[in-house]
C-alpha atoms as a PDB file:
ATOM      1  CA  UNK A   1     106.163  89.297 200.073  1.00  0.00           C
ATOM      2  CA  UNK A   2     103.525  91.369 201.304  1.00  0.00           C
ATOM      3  CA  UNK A   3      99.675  90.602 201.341  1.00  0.00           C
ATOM      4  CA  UNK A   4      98.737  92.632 198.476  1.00  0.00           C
ATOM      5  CA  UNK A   5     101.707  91.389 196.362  1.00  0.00           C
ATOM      6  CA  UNK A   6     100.718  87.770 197.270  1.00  0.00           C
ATOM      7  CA  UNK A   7      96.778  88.897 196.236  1.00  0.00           C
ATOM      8  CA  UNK A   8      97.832  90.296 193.033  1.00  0.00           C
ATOM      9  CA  UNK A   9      99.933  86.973 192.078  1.00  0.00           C
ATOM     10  CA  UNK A  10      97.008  85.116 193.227  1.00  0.00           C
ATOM     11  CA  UNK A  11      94.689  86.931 190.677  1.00  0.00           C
ATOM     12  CA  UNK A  12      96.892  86.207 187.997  1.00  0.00           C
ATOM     13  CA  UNK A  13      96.718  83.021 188.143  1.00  0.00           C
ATOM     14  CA  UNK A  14      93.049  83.184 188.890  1.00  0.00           C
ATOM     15  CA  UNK A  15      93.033  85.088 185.391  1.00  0.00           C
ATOM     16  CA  UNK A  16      95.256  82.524 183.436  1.00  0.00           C
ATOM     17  CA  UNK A  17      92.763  79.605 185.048  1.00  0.00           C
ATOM     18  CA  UNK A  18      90.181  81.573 183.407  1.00  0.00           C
ATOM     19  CA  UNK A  19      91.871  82.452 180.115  1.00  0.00           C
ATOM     20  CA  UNK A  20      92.473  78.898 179.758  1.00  0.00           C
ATOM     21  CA  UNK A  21      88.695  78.095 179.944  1.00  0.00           C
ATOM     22  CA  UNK A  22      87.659  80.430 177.685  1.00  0.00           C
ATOM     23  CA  UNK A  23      90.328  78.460 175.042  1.00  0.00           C
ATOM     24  CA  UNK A  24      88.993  75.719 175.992  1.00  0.00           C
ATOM     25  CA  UNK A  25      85.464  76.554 175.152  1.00  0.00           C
ATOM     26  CA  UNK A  26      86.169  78.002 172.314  1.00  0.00           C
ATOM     27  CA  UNK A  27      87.923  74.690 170.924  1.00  0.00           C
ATOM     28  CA  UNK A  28      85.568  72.721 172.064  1.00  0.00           C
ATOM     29  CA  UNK A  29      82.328  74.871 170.651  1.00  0.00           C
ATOM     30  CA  UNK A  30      84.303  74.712 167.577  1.00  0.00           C
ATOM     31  CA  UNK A  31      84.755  70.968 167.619  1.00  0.00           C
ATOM     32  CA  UNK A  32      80.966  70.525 168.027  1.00  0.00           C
ATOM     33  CA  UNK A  33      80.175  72.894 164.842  1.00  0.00           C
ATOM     34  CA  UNK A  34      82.255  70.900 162.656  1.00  0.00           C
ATOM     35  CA  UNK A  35      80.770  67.637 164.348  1.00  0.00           C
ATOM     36  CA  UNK A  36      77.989  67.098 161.943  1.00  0.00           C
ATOM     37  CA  UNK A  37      75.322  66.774 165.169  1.00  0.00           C
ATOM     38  CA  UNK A  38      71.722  67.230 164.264  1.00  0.00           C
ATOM     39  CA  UNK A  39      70.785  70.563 164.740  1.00  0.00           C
ATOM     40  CA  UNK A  40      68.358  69.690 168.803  1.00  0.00           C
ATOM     41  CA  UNK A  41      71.681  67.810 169.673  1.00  0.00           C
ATOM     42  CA  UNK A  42      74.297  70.662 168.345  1.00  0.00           C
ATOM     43  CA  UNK A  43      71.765  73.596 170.452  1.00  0.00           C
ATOM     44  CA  UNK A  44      72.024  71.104 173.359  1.00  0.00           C
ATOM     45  CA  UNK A  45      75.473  70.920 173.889  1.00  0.00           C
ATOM     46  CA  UNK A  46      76.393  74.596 172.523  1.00  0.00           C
ATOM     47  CA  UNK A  47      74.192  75.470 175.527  1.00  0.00           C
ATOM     48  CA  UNK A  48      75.849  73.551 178.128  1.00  0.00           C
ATOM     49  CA  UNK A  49      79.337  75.002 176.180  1.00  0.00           C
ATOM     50  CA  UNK A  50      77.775  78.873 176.842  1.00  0.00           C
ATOM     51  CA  UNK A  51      77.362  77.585 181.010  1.00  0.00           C
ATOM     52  CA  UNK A  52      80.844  76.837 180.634  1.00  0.00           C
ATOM     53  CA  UNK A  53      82.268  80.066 178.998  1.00  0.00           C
ATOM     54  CA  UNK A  54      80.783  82.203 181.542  1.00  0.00           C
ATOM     55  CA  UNK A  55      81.968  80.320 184.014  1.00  0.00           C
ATOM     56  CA  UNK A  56      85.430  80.884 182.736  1.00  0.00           C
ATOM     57  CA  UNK A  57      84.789  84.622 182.190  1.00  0.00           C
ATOM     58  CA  UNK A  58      83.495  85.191 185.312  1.00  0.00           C
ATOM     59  CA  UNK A  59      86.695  83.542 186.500  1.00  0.00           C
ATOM     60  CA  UNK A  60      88.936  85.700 184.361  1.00  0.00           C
ATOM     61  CA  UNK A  61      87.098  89.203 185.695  1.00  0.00           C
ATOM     62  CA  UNK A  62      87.705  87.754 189.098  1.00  0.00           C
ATOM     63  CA  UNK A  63      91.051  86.983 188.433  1.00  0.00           C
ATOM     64  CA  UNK A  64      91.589  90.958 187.264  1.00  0.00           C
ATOM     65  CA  UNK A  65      89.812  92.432 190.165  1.00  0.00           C
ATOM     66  CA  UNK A  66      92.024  90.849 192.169  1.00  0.00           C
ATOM     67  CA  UNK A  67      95.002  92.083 190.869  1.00  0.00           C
ATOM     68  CA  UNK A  68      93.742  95.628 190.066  1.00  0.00           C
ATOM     69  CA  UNK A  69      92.845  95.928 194.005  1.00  0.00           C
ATOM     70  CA  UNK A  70      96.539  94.187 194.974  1.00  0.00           C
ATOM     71  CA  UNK A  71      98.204  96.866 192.574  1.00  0.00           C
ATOM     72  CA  UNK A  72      96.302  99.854 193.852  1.00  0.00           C
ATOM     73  CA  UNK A  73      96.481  99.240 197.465  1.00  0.00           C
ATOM     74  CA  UNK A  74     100.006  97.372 197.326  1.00  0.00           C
END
């Protein structure tokens, strides 16, 4: 296996990691929404749950980059 097959299996995964948070964020914002929190509390943690989904995104785009490169220059 050659570097830049090994970097674009690498970003996959990268991607799936990141995929995965972005399901998980979404669940979770949902769960809050149907909680029943008062509204301070609800912004509170819906804020903390937007940290998280660009966390995940940013994750995801890394992920891609990384296997866009490996598949260009592989």
């Amino acid at each position: 296996m050659s570097g830049f097959q090994l970097l674009t299996w690498v970003g996959a995964g990268i991607t799936l990691v990141g995929v995965a948070g972005l399901m998980w964020t979404a669940f979770t914002a949902n769960q809050l929404r149907k909680s029943g929190l008062e509204d301070a509390d609800l912004r509170r943690a819906l804020q903390k749950a937007v940290l998280r989904n660009m966390v995940a995104l940013f994750t995801a785009v890394i992920g891609l980059m990384m296997v866009v490169v490996g598949i260009s220059l592989g």
